[in-house]
PDB file of N, CA and C in Angstrom:
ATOM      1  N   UNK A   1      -1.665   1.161  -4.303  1.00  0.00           N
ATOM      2  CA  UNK A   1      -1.621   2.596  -4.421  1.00  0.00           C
ATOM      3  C   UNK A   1      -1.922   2.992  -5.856  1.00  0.00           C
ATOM      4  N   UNK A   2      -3.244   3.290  -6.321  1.00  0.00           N
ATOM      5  CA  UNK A   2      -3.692   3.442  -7.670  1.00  0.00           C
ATOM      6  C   UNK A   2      -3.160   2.284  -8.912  1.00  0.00           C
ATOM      7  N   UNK A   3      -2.802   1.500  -8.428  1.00  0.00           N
ATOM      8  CA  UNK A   3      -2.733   0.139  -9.050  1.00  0.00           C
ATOM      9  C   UNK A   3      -1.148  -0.006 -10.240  1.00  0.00           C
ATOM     10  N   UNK A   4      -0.316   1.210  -9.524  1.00  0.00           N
ATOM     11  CA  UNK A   4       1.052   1.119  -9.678  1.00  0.00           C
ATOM     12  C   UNK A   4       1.505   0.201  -8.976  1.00  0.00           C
ATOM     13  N   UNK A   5       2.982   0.069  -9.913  1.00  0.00           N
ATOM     14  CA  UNK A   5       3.619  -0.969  -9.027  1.00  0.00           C
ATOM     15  C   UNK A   5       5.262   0.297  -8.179  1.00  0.00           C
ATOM     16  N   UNK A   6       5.110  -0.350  -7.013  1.00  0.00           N
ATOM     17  CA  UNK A   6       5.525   0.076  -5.860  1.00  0.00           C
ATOM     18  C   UNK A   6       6.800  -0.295  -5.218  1.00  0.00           C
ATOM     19  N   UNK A   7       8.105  -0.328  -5.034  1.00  0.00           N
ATOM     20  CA  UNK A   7       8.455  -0.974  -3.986  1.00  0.00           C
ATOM     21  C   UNK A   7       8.751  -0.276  -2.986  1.00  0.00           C
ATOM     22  N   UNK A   8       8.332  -1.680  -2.017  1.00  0.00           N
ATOM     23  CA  UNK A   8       8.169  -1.076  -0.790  1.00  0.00           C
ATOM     24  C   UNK A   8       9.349  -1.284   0.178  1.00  0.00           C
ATOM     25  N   UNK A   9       9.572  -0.623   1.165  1.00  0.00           N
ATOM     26  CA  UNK A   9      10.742  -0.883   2.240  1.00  0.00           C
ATOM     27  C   UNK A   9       9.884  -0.698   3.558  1.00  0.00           C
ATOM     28  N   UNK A  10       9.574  -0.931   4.317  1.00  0.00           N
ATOM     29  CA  UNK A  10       9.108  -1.341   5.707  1.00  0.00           C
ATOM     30  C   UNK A  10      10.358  -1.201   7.055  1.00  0.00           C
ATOM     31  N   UNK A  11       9.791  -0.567   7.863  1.00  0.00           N
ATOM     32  CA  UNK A  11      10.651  -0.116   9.002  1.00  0.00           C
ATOM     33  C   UNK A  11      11.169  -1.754   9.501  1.00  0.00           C
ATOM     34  N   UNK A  12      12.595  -1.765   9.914  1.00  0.00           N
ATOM     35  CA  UNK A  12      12.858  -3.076  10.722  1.00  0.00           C
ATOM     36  C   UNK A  12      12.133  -3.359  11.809  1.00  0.00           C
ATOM     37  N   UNK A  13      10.830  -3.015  12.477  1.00  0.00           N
ATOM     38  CA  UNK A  13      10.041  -2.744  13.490  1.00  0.00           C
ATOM     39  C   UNK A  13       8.509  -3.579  12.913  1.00  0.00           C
ATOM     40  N   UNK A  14       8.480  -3.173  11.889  1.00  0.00           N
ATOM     41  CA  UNK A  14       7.169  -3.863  10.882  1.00  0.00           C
ATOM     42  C   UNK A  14       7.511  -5.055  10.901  1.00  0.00           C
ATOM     43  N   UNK A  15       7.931  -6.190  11.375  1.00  0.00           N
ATOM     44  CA  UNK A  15       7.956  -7.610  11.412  1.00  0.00           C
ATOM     45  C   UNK A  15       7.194  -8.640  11.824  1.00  0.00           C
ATOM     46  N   UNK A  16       5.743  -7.921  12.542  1.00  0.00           N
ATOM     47  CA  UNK A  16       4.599  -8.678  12.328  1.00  0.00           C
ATOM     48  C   UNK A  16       3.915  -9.084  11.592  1.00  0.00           C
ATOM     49  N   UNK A  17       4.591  -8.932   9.961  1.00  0.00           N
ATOM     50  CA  UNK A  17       3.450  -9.222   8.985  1.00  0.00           C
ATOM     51  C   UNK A  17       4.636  -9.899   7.989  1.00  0.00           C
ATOM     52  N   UNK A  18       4.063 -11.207   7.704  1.00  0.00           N
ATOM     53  CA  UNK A  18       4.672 -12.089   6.069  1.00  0.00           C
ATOM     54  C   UNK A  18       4.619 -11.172   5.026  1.00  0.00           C
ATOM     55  N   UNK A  19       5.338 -10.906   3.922  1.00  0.00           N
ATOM     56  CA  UNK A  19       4.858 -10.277   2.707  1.00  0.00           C
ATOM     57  C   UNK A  19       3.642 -10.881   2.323  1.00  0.00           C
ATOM     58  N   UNK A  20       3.442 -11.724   2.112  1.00  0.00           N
ATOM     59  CA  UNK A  20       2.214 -12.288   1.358  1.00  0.00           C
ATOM     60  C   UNK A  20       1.060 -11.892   2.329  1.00  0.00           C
ATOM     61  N   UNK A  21       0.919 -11.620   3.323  1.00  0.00           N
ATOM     62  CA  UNK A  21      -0.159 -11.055   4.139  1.00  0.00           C
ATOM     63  C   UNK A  21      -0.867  -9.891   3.570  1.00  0.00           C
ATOM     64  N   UNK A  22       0.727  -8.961   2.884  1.00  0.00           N
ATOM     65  CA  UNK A  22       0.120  -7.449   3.244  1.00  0.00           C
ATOM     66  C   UNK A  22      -0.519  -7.445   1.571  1.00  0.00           C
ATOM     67  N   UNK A  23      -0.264  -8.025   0.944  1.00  0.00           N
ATOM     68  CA  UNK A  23      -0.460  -8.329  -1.007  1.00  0.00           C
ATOM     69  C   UNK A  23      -2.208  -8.261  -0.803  1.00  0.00           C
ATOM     70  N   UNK A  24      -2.594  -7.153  -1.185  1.00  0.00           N
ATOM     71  CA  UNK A  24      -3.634  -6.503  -1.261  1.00  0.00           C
ATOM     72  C   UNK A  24      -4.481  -5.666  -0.034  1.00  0.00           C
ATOM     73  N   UNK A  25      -3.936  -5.900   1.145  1.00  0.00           N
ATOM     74  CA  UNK A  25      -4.423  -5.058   1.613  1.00  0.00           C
ATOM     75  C   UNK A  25      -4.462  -3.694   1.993  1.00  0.00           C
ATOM     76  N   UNK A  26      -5.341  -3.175   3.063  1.00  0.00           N
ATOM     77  CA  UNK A  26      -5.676  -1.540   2.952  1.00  0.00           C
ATOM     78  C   UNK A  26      -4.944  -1.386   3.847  1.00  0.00           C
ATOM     79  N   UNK A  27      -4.275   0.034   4.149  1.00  0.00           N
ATOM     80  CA  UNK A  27      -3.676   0.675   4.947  1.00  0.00           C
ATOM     81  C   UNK A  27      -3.917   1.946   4.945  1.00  0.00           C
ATOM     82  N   UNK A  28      -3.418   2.654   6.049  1.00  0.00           N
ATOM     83  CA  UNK A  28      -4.076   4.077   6.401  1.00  0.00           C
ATOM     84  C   UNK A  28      -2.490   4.399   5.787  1.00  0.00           C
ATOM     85  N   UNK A  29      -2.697   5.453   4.478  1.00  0.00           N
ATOM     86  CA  UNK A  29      -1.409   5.991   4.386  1.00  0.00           C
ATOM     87  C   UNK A  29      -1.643   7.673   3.872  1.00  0.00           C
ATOM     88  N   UNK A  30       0.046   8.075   4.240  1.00  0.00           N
ATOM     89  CA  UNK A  30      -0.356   9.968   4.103  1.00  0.00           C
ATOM     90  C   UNK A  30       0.486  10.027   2.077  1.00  0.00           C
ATOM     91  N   UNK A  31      -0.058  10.092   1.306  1.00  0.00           N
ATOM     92  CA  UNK A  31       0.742  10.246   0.378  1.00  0.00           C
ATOM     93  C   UNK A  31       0.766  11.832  -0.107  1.00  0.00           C
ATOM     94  N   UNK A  32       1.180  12.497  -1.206  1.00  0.00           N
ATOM     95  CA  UNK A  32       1.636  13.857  -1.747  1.00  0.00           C
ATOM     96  C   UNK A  32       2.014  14.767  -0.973  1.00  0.00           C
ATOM     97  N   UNK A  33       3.309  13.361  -0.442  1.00  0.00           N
ATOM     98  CA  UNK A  33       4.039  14.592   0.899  1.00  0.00           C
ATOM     99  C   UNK A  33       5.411  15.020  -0.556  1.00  0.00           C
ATOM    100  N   UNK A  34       6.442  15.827  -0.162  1.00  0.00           N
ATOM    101  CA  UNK A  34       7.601  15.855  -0.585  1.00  0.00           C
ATOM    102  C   UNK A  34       8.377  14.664  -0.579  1.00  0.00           C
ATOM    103  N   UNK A  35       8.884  14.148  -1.872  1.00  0.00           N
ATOM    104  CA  UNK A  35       9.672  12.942  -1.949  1.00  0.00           C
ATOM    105  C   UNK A  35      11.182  13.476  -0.262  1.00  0.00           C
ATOM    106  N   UNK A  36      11.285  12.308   0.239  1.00  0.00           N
ATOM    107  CA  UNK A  36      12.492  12.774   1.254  1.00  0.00           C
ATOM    108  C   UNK A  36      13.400  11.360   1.435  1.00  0.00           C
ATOM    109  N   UNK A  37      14.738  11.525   1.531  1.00  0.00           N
ATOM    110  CA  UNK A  37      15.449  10.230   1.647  1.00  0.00           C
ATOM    111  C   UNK A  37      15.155  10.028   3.214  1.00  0.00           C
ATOM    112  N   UNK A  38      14.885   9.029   3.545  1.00  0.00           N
ATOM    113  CA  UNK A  38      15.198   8.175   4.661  1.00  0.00           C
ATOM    114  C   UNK A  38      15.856   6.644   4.604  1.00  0.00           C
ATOM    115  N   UNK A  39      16.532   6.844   5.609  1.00  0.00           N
ATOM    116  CA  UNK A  39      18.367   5.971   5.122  1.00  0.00           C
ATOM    117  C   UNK A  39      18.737   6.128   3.988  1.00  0.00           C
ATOM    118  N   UNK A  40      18.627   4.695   3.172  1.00  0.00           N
ATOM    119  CA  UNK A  40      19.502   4.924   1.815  1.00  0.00           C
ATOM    120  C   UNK A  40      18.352   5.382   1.030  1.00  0.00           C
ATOM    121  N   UNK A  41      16.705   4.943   1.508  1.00  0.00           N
ATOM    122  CA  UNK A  41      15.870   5.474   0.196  1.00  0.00           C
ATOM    123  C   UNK A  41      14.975   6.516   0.056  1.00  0.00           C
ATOM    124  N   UNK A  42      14.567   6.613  -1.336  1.00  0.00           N
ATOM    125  CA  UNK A  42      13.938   7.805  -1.427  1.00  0.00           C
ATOM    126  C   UNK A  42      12.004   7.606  -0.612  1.00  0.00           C
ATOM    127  N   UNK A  43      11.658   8.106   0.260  1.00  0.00           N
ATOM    128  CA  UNK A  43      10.381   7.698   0.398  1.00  0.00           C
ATOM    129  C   UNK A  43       9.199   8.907   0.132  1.00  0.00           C
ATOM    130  N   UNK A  44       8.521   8.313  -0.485  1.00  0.00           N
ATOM    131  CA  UNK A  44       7.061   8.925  -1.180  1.00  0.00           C
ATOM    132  C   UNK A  44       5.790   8.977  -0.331  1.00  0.00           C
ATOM    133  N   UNK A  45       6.040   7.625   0.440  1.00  0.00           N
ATOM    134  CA  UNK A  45       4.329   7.583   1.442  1.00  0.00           C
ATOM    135  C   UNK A  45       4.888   7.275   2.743  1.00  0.00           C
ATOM    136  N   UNK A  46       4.442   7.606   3.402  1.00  0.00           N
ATOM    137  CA  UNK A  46       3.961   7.298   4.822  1.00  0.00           C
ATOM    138  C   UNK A  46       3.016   6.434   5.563  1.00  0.00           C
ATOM    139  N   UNK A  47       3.281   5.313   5.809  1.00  0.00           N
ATOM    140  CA  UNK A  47       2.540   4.370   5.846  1.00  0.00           C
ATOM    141  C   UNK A  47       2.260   4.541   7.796  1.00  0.00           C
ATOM    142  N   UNK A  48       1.247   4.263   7.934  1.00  0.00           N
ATOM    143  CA  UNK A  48       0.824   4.484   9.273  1.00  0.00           C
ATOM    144  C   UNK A  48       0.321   3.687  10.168  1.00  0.00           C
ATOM    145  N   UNK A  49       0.785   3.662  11.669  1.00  0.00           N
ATOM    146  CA  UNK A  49       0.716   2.062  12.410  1.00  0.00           C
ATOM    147  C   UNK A  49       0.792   2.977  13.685  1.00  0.00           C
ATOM    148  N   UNK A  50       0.912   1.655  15.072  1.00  0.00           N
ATOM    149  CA  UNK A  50       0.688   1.865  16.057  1.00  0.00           C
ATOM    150  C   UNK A  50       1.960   0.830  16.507  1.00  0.00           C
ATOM    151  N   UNK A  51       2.766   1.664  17.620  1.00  0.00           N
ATOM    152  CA  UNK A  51       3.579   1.067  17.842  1.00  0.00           C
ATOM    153  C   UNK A  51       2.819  -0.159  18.990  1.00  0.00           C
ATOM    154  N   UNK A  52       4.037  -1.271  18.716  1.00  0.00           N
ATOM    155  CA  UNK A  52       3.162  -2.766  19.872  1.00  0.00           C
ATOM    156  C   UNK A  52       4.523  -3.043  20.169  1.00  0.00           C
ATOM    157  N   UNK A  53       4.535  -2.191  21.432  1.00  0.00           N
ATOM    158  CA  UNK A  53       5.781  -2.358  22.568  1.00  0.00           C
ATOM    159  C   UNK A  53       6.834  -2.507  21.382  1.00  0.00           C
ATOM    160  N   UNK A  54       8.100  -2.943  22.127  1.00  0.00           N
ATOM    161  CA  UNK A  54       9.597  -3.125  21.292  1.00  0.00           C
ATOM    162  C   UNK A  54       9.604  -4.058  20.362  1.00  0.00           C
ATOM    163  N   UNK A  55       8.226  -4.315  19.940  1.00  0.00           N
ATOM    164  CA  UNK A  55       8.648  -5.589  19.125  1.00  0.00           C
ATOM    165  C   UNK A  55       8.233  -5.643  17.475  1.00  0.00           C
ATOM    166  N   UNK A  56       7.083  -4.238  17.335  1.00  0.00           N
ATOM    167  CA  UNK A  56       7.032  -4.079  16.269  1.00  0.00           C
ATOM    168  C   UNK A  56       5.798  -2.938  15.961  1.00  0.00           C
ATOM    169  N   UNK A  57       5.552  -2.979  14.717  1.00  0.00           N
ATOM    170  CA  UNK A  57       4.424  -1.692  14.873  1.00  0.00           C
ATOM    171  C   UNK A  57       3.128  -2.325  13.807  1.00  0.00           C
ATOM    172  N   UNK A  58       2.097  -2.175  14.309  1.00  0.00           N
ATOM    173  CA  UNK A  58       0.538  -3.136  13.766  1.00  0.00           C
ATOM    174  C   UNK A  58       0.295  -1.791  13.121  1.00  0.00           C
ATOM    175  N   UNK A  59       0.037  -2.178  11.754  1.00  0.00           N
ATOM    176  CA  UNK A  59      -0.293  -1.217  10.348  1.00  0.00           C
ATOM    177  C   UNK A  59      -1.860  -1.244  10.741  1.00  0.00           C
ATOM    178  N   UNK A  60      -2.461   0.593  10.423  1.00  0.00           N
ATOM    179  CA  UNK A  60      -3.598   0.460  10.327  1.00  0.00           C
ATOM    180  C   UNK A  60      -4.584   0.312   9.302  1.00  0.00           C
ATOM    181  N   UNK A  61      -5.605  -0.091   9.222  1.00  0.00           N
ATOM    182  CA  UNK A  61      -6.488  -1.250   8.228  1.00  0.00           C
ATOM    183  C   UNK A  61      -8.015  -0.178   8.906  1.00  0.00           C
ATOM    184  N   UNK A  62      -8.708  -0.172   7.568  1.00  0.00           N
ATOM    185  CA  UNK A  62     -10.102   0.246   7.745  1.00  0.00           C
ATOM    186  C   UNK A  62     -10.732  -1.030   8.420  1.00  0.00           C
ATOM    187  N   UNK A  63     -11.865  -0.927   9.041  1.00  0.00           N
ATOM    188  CA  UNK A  63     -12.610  -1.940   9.528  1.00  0.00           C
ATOM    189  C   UNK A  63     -13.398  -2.742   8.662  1.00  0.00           C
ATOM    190  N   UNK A  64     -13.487  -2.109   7.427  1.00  0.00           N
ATOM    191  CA  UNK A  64     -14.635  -2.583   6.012  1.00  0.00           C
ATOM    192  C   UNK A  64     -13.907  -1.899   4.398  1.00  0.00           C
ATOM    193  N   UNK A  65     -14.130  -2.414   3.439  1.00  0.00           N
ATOM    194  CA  UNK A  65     -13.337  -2.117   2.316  1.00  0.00           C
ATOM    195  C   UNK A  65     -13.782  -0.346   2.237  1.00  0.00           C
ATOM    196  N   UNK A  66     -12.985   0.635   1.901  1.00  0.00           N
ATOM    197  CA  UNK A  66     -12.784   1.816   1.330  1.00  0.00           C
ATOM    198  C   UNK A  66     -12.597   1.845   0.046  1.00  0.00           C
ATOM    199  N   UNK A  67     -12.997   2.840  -0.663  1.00  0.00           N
ATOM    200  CA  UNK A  67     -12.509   2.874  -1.860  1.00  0.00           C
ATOM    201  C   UNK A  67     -10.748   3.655  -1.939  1.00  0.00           C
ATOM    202  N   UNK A  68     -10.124   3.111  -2.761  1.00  0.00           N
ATOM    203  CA  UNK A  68      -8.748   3.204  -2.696  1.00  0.00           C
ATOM    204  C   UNK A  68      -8.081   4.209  -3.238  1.00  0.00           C
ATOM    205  N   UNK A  69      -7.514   5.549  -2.158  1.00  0.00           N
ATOM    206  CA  UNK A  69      -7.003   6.579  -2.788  1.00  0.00           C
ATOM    207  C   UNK A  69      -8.033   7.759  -2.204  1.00  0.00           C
ATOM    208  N   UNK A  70      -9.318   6.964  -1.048  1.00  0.00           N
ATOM    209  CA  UNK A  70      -9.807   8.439  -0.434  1.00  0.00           C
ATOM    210  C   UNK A  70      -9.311   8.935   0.607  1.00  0.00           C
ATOM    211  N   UNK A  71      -9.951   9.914   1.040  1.00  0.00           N
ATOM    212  CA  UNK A  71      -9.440  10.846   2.170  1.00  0.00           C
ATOM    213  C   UNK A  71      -9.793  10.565   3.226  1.00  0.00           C
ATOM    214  N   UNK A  72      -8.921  10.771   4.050  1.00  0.00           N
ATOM    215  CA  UNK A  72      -9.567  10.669   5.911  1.00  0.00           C
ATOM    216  C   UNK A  72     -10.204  11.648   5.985  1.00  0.00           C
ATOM    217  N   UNK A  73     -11.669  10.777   7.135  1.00  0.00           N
ATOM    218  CA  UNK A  73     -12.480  11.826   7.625  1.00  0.00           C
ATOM    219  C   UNK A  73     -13.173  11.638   8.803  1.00  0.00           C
TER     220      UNK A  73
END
């Protein structure tokens, strides 16, 4: 995310992916929403997926590199 450093918290549902998987890749995310607590933390982005039945939710990924920080269209 503009080449800050980040930490991240991931829904208990996101458990299809190793950390070391996600260490550089793209994701479809909504950012310059209003900072808002969810549970204990404060969250900034919205990271965006597709739920896969009860077992977890598959993050979405461009099909080919994007440049990082554009807009959906």
């Amino acid at each position: 995310m503009g080449g800050a450093t980040h930490h991240v918290r991931l829904m208990d549902k996101a458990n299809l992916y190793e950390p070391d998987r996600l260490v550089g890749c793209q994701v479809l995310a909504v950012v310059n929403f209003p900072p808002r607590h969810i549970a204990s933390f404060l969250s900034q982005v919205l990271v965006q997926g597709g739920l896969y039945g009860p077992d977890g939710v598959v993050l979405i990924e461009p099909e080919r590199p994007v440049p990082n920080g554009c807009c959906l269209g």
